[in-house]
PDB file of N, CA and C in Angstrom:
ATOM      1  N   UNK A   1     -11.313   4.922  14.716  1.00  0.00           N
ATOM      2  CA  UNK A   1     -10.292   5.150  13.712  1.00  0.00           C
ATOM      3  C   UNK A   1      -9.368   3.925  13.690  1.00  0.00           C
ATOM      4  N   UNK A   2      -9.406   3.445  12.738  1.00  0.00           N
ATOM      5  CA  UNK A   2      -8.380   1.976  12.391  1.00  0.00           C
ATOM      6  C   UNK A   2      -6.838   2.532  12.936  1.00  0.00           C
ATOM      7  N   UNK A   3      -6.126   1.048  13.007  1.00  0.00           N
ATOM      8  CA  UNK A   3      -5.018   1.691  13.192  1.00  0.00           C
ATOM      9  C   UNK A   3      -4.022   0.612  11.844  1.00  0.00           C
ATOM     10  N   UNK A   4      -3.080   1.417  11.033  1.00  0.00           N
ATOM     11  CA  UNK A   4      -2.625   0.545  10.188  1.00  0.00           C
ATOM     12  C   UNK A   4      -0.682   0.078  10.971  1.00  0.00           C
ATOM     13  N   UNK A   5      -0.751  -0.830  11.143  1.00  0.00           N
ATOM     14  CA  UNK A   5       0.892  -1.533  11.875  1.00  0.00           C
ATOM     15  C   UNK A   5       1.424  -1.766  10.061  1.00  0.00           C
ATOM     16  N   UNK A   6       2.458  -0.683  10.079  1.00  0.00           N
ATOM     17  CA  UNK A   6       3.333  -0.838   8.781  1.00  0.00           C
ATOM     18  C   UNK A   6       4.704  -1.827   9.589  1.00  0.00           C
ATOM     19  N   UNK A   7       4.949  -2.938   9.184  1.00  0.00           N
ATOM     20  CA  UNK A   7       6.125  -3.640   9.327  1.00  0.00           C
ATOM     21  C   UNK A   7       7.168  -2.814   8.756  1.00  0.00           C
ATOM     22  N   UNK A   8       8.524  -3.090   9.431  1.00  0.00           N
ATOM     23  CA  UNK A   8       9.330  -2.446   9.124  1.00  0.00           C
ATOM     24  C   UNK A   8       9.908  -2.143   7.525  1.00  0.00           C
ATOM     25  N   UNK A   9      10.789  -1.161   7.145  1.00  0.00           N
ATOM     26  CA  UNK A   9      11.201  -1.524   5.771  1.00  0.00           C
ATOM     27  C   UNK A   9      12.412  -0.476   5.765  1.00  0.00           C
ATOM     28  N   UNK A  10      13.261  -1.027   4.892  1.00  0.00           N
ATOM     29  CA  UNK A  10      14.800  -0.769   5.141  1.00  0.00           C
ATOM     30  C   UNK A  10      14.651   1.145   4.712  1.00  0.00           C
ATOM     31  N   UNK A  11      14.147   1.445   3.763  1.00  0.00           N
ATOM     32  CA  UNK A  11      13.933   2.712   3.490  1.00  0.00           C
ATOM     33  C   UNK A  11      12.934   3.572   3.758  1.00  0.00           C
ATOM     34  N   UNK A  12      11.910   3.114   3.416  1.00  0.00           N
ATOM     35  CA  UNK A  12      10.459   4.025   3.793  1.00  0.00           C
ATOM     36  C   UNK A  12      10.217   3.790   5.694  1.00  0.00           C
ATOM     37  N   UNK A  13      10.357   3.027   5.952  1.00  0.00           N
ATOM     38  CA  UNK A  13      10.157   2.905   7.485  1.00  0.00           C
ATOM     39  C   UNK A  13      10.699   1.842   8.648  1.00  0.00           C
ATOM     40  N   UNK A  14      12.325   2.279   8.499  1.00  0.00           N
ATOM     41  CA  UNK A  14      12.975   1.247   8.814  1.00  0.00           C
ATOM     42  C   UNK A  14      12.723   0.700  10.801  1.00  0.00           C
ATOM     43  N   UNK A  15      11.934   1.628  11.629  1.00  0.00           N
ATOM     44  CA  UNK A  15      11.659   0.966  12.496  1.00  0.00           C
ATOM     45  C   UNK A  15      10.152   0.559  12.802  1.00  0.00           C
ATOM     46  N   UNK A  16       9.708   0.458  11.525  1.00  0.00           N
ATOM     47  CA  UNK A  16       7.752   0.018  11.704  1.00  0.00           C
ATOM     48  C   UNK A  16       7.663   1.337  12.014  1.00  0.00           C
ATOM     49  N   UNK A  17       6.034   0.921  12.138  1.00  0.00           N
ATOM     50  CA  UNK A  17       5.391   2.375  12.106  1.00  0.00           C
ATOM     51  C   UNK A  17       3.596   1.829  12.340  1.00  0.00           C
ATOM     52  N   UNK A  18       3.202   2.398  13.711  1.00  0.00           N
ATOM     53  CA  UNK A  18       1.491   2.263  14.037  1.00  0.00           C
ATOM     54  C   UNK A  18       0.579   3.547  13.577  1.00  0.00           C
ATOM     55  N   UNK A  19       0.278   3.796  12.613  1.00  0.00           N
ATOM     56  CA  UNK A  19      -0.595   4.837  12.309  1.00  0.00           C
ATOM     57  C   UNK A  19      -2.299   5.011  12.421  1.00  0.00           C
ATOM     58  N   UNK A  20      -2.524   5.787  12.411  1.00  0.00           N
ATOM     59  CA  UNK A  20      -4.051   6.098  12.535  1.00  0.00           C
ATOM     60  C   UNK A  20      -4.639   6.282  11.249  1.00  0.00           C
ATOM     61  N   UNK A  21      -5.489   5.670  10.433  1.00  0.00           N
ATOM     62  CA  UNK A  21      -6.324   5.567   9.783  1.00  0.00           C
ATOM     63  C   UNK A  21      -7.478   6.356   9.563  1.00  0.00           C
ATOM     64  N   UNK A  22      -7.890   7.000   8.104  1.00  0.00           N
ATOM     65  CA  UNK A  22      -9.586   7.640   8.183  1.00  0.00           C
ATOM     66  C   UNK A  22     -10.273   6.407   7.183  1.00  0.00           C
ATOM     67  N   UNK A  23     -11.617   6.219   7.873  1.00  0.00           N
ATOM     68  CA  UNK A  23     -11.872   5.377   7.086  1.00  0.00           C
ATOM     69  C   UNK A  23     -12.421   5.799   5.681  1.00  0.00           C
ATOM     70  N   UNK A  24     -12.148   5.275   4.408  1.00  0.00           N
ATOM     71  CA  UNK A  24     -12.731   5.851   3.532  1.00  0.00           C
ATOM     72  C   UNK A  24     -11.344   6.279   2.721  1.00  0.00           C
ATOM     73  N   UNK A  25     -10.247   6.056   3.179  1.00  0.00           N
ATOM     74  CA  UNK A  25      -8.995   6.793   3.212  1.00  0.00           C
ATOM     75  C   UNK A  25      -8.044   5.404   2.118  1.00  0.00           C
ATOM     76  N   UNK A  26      -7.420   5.623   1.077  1.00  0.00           N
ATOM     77  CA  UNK A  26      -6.464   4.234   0.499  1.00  0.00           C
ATOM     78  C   UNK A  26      -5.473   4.427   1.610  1.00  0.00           C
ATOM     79  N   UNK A  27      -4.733   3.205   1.982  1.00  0.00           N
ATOM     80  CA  UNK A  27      -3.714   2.820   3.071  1.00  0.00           C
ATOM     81  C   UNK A  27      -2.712   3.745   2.103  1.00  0.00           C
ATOM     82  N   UNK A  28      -2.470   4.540   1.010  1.00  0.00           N
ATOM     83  CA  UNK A  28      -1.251   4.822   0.093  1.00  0.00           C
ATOM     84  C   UNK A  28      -1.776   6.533   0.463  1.00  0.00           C
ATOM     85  N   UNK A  29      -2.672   7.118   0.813  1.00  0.00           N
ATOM     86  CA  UNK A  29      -2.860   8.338   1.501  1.00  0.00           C
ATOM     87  C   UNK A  29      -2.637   8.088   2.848  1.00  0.00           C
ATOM     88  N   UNK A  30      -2.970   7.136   3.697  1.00  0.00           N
ATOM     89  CA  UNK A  30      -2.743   7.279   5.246  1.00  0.00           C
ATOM     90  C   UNK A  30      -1.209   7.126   5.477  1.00  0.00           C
ATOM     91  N   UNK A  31      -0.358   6.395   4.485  1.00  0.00           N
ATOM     92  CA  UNK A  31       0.627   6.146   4.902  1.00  0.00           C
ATOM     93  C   UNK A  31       1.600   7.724   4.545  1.00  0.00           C
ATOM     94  N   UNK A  32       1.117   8.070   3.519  1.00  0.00           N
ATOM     95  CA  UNK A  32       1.932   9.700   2.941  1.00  0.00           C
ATOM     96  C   UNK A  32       1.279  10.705   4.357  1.00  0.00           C
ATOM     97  N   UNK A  33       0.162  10.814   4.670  1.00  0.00           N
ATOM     98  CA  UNK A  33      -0.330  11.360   5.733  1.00  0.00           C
ATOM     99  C   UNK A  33       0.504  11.617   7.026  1.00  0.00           C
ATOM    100  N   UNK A  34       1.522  10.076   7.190  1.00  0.00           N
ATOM    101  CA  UNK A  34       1.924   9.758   8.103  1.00  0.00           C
ATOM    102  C   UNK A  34       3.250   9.598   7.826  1.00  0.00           C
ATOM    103  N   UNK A  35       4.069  10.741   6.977  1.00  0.00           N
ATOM    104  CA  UNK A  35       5.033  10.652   6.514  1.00  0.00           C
ATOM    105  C   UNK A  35       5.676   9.205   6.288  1.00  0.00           C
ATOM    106  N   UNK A  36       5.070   8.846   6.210  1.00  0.00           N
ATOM    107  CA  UNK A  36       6.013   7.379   5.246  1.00  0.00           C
ATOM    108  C   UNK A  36       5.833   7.211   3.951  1.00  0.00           C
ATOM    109  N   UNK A  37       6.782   7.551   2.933  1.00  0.00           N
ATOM    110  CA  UNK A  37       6.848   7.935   1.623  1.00  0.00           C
ATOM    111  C   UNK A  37       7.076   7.089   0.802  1.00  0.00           C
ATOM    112  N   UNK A  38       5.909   6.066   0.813  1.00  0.00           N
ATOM    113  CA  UNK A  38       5.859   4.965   0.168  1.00  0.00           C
ATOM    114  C   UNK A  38       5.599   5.879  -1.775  1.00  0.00           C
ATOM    115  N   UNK A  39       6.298   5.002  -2.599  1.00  0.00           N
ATOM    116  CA  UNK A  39       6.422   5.243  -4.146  1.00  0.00           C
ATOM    117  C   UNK A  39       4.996   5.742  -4.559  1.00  0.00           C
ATOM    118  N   UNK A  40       4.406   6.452  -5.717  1.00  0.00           N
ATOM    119  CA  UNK A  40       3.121   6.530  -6.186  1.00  0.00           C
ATOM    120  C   UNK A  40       3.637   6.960  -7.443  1.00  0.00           C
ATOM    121  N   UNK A  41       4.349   6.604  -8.129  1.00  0.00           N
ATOM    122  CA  UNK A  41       4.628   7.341  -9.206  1.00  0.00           C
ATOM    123  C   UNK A  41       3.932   7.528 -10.177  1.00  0.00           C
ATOM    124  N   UNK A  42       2.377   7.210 -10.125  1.00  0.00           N
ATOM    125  CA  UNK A  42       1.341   7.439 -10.784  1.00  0.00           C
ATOM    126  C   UNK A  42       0.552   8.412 -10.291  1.00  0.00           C
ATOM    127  N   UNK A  43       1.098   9.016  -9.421  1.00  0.00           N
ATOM    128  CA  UNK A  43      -0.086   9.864  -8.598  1.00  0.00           C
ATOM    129  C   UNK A  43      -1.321   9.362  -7.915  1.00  0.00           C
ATOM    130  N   UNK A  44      -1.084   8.360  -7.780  1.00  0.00           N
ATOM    131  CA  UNK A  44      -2.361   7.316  -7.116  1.00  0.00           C
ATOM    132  C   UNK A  44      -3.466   7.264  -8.605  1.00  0.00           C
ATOM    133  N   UNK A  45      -3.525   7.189  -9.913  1.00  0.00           N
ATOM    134  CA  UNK A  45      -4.226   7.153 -10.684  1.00  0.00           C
ATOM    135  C   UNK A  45      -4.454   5.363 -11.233  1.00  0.00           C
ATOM    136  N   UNK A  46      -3.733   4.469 -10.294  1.00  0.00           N
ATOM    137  CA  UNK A  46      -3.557   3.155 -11.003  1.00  0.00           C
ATOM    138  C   UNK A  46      -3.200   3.006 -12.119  1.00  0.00           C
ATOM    139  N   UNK A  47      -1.877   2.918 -12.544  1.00  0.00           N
ATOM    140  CA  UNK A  47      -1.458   3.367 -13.539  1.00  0.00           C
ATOM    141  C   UNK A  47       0.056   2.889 -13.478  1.00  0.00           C
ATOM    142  N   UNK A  48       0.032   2.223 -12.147  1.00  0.00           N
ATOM    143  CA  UNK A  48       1.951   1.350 -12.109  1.00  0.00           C
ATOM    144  C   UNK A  48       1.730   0.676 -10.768  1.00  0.00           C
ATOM    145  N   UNK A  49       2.388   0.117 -10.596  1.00  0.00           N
ATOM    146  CA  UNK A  49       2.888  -0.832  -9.579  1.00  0.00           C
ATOM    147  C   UNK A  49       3.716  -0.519  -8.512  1.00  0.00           C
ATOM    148  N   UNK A  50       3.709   1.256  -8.190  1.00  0.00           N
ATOM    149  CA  UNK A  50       5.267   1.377  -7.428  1.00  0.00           C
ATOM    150  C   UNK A  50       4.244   1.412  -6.053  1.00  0.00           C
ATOM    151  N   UNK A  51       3.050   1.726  -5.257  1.00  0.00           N
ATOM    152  CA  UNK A  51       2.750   1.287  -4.544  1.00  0.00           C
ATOM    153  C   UNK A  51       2.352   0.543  -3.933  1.00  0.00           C
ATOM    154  N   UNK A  52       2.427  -0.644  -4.606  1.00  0.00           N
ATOM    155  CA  UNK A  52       2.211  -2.524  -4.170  1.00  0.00           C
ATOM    156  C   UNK A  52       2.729  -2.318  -2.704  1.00  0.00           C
ATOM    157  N   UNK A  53       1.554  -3.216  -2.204  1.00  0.00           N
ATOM    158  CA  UNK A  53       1.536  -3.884  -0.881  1.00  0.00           C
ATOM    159  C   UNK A  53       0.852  -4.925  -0.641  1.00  0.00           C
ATOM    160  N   UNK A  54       1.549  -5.829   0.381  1.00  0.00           N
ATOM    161  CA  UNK A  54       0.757  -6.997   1.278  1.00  0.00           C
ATOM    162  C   UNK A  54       0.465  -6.436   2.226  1.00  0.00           C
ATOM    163  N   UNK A  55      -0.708  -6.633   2.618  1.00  0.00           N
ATOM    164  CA  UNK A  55      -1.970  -6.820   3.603  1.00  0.00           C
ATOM    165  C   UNK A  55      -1.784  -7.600   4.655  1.00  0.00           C
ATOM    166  N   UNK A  56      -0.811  -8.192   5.813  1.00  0.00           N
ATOM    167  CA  UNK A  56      -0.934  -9.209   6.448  1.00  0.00           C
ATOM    168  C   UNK A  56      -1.951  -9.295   7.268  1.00  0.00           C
ATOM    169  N   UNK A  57      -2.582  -8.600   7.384  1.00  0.00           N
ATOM    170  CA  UNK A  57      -3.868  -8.708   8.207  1.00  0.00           C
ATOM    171  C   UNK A  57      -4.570  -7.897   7.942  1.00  0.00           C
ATOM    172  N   UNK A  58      -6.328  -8.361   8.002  1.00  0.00           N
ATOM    173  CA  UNK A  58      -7.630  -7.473   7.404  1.00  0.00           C
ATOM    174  C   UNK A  58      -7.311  -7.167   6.187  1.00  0.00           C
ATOM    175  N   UNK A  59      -6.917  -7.660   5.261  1.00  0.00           N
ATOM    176  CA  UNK A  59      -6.725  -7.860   3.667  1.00  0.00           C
ATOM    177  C   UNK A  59      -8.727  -8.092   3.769  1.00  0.00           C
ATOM    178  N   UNK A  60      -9.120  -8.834   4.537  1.00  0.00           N
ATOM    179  CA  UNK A  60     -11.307  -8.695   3.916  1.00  0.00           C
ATOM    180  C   UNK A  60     -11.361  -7.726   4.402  1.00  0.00           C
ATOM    181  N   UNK A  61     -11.027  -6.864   4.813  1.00  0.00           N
ATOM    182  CA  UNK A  61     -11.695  -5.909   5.505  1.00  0.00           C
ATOM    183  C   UNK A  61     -11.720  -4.834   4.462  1.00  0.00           C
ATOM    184  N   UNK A  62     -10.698  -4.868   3.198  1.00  0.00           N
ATOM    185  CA  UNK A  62     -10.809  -3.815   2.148  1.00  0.00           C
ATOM    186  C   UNK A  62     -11.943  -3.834   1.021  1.00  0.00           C
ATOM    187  N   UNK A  63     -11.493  -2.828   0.403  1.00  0.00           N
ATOM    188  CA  UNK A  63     -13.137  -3.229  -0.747  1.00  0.00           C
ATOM    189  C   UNK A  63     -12.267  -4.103  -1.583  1.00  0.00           C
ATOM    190  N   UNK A  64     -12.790  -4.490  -2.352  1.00  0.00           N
ATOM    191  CA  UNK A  64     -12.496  -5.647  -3.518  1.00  0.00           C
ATOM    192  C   UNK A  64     -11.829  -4.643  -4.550  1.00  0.00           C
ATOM    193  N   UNK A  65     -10.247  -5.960  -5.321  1.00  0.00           N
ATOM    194  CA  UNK A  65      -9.873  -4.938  -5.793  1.00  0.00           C
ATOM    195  C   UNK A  65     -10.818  -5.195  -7.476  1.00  0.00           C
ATOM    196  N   UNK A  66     -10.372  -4.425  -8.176  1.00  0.00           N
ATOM    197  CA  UNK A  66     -11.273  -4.275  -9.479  1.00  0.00           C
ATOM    198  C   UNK A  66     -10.218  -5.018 -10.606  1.00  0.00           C
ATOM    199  N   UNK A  67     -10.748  -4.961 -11.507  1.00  0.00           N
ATOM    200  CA  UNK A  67     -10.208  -5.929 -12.670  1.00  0.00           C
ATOM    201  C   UNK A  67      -8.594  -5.601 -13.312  1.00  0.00           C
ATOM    202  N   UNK A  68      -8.951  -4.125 -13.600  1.00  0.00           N
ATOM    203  CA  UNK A  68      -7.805  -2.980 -13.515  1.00  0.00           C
ATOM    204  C   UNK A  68      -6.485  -3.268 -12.472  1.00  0.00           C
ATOM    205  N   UNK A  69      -6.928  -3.011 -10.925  1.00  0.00           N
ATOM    206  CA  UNK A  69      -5.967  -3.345 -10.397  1.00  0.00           C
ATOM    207  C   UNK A  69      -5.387  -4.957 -10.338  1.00  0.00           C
ATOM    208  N   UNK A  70      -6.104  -5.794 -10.344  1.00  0.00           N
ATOM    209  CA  UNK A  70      -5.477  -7.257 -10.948  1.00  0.00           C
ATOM    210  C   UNK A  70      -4.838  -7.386 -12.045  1.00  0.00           C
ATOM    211  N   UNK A  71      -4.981  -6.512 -12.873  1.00  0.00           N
ATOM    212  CA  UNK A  71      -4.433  -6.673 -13.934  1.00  0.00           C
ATOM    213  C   UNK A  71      -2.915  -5.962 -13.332  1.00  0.00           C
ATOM    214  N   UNK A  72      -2.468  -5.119 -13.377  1.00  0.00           N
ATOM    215  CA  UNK A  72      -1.845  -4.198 -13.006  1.00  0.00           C
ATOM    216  C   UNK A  72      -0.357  -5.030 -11.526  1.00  0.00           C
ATOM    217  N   UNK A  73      -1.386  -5.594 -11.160  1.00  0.00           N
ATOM    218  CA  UNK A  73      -0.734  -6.465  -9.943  1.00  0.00           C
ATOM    219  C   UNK A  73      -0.031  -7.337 -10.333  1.00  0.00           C
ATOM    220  N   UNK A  74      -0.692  -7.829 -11.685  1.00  0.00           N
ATOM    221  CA  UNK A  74       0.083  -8.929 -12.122  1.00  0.00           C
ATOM    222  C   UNK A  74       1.541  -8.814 -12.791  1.00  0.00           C
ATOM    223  N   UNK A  75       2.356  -7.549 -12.670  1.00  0.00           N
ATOM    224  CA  UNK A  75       3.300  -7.041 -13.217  1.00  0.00           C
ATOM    225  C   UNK A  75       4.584  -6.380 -11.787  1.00  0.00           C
ATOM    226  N   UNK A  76       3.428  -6.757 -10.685  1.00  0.00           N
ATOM    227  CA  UNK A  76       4.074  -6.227  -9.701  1.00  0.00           C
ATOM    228  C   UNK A  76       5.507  -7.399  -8.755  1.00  0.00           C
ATOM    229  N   UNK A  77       6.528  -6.797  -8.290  1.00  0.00           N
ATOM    230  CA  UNK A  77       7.829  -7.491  -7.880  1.00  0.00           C
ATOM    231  C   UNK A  77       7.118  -7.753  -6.584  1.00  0.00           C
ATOM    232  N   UNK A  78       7.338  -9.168  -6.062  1.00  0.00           N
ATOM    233  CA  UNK A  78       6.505 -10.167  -4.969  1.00  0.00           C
ATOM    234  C   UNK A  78       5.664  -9.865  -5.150  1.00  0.00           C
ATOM    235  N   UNK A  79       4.852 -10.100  -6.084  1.00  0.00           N
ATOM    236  CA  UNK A  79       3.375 -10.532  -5.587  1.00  0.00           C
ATOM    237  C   UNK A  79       2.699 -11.889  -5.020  1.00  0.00           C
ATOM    238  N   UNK A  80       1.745 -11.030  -3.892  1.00  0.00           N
ATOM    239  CA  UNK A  80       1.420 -12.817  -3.270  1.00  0.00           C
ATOM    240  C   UNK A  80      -0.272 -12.623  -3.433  1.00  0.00           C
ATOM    241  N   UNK A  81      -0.781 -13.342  -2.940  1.00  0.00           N
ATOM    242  CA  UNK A  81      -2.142 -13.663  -2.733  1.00  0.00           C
ATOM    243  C   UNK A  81      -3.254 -12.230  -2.023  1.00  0.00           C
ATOM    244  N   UNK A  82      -2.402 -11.724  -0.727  1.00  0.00           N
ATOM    245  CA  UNK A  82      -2.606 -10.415  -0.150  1.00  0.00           C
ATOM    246  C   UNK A  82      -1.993  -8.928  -0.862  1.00  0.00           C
ATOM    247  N   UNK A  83      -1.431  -9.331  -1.955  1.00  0.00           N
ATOM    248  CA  UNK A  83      -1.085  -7.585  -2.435  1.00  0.00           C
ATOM    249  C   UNK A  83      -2.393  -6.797  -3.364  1.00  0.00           C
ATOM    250  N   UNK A  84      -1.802  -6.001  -2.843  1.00  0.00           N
ATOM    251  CA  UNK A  84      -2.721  -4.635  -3.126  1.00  0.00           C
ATOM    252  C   UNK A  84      -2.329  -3.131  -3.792  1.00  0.00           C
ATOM    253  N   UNK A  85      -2.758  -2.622  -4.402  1.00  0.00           N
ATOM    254  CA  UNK A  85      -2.282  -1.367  -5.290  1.00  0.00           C
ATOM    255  C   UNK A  85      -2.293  -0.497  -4.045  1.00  0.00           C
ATOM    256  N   UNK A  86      -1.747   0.014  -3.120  1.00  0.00           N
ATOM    257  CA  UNK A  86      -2.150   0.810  -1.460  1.00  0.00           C
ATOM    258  C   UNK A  86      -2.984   1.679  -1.842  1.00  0.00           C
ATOM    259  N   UNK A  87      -3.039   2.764  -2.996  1.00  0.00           N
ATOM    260  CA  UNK A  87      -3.657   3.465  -3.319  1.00  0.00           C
ATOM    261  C   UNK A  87      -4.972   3.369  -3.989  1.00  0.00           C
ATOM    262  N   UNK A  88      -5.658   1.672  -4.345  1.00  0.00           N
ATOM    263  CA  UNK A  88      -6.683   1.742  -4.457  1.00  0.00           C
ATOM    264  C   UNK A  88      -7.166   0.705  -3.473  1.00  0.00           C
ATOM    265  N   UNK A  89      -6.789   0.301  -2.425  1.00  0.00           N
ATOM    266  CA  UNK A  89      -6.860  -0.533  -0.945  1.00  0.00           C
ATOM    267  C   UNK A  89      -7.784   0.903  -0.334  1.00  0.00           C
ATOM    268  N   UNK A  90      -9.398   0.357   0.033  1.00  0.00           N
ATOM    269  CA  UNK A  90      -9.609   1.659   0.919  1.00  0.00           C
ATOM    270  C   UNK A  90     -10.071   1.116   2.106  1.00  0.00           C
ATOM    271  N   UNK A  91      -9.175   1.698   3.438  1.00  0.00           N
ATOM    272  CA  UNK A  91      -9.560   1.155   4.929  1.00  0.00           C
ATOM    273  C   UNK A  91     -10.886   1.157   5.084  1.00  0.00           C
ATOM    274  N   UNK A  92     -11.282   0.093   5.783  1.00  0.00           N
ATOM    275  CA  UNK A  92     -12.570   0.019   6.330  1.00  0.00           C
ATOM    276  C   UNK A  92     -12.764   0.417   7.345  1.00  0.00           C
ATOM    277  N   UNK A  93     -13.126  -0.558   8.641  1.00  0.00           N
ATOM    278  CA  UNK A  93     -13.158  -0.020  10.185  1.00  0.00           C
ATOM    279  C   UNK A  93     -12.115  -1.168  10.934  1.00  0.00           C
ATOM    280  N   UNK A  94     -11.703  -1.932  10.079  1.00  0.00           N
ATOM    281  CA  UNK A  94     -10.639  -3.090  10.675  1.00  0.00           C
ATOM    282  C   UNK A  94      -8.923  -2.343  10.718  1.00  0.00           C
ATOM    283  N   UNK A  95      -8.488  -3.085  11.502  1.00  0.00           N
ATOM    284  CA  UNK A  95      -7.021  -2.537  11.855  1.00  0.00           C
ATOM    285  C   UNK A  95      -6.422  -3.339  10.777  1.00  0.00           C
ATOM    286  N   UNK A  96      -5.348  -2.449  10.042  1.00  0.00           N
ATOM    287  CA  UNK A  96      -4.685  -3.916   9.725  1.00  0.00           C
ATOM    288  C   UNK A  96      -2.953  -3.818   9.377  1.00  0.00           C
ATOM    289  N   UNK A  97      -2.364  -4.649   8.820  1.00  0.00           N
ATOM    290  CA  UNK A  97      -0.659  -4.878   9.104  1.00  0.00           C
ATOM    291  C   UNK A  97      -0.715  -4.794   7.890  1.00  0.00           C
ATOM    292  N   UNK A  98       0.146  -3.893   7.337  1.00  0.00           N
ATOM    293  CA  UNK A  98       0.792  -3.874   5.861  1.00  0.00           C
ATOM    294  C   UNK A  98       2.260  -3.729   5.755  1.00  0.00           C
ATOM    295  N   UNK A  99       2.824  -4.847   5.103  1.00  0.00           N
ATOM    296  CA  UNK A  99       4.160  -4.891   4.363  1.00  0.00           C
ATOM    297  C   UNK A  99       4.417  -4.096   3.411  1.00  0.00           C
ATOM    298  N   UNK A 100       5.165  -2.883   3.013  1.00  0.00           N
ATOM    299  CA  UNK A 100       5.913  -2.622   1.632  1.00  0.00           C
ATOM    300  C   UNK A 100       6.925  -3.197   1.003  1.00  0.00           C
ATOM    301  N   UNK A 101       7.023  -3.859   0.066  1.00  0.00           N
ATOM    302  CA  UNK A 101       8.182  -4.981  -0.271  1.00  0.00           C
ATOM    303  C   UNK A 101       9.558  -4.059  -0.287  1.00  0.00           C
ATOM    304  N   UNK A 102      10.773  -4.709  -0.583  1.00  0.00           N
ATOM    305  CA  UNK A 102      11.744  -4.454  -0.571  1.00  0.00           C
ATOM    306  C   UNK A 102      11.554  -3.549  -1.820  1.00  0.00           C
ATOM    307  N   UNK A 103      11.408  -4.035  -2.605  1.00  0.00           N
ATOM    308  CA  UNK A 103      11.471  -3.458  -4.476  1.00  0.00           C
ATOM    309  C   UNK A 103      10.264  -2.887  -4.839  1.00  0.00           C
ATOM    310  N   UNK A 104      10.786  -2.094  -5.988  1.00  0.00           N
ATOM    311  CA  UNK A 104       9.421  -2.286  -7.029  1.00  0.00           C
ATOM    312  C   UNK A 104       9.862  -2.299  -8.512  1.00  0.00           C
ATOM    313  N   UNK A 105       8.804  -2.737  -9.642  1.00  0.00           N
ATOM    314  CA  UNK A 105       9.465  -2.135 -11.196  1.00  0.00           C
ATOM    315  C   UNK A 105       9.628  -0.673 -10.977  1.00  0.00           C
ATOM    316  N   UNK A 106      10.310   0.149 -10.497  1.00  0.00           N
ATOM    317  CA  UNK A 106       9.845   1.530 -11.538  1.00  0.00           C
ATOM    318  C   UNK A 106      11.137   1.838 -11.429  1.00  0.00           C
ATOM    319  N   UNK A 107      11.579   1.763 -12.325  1.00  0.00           N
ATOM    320  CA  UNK A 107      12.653   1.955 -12.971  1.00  0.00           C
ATOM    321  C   UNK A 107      13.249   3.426 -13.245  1.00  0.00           C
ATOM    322  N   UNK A 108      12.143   4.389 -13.268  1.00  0.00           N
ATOM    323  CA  UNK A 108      12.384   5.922 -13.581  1.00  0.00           C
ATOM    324  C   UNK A 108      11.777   6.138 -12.294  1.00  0.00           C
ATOM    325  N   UNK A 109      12.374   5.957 -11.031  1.00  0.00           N
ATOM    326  CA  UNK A 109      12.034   6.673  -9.389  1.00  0.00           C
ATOM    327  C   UNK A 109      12.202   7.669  -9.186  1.00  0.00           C
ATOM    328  N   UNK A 110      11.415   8.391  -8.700  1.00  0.00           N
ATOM    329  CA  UNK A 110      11.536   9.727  -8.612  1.00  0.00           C
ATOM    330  C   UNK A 110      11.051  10.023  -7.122  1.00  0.00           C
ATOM    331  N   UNK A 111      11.603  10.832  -6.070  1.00  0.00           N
ATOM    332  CA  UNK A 111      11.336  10.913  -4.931  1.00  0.00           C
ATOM    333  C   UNK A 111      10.113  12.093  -5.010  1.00  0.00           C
ATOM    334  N   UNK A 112       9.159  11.613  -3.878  1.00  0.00           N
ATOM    335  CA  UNK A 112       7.661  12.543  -4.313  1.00  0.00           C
ATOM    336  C   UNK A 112       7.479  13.074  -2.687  1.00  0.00           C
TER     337      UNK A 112
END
């Protein structure tokens, strides 16, 4: 079972957080799994940007993202080279370190 190292973040998980992973699982279910209430305001349907994440480590270890989510990314607040929609990021068998940025667009937040 992977283990995902969430770096800290001022709201969703302000002292880090080492979680356990299923593989097969988007890092945006393991992390709700693991009470850390990272944004989905799409319902995980890809469909917004409020669960953007960097990958700092084992970013290859995910499946490839699809055209959709690049597109989609490209609208997202910090985006770098390693971000990822969390909810269509699906763990493999690699461990890996994910950042949630400070921000996101969604403008109509709604706590879920």
């Amino acid at each position: 079972m992977p283990t995902i190292t969430v770096l800290p973040h001022p709201e969703y998980c302000p002292e880090g957080a080492e979680i356990q992973a299923n593989v097969g699982d988007s890092i945006c279910e393991a992390l709700l799994d693991n009470d850390i209430p990272i944004e989905h305001a799409c319902e995980m349907s890809r469909a917004c940007t409020t669960c953007h994440c960097i990958v700092r480590e084992g970013f290859d270890s995910l499946n490839e993202a699809e055209e959709e989510e690049e597109d989609l990314l490209d609208r997202a607040w910090g985006l770098e080279p390693l971000s990822r929609l969390s909810c269509q990021a699906i763990v493999g068998k690699t461990d890996l370190t994910v950042e949630i940025p400070r921000y996101s667009i969604n403008h109509a937040r709604e706590n879920h």
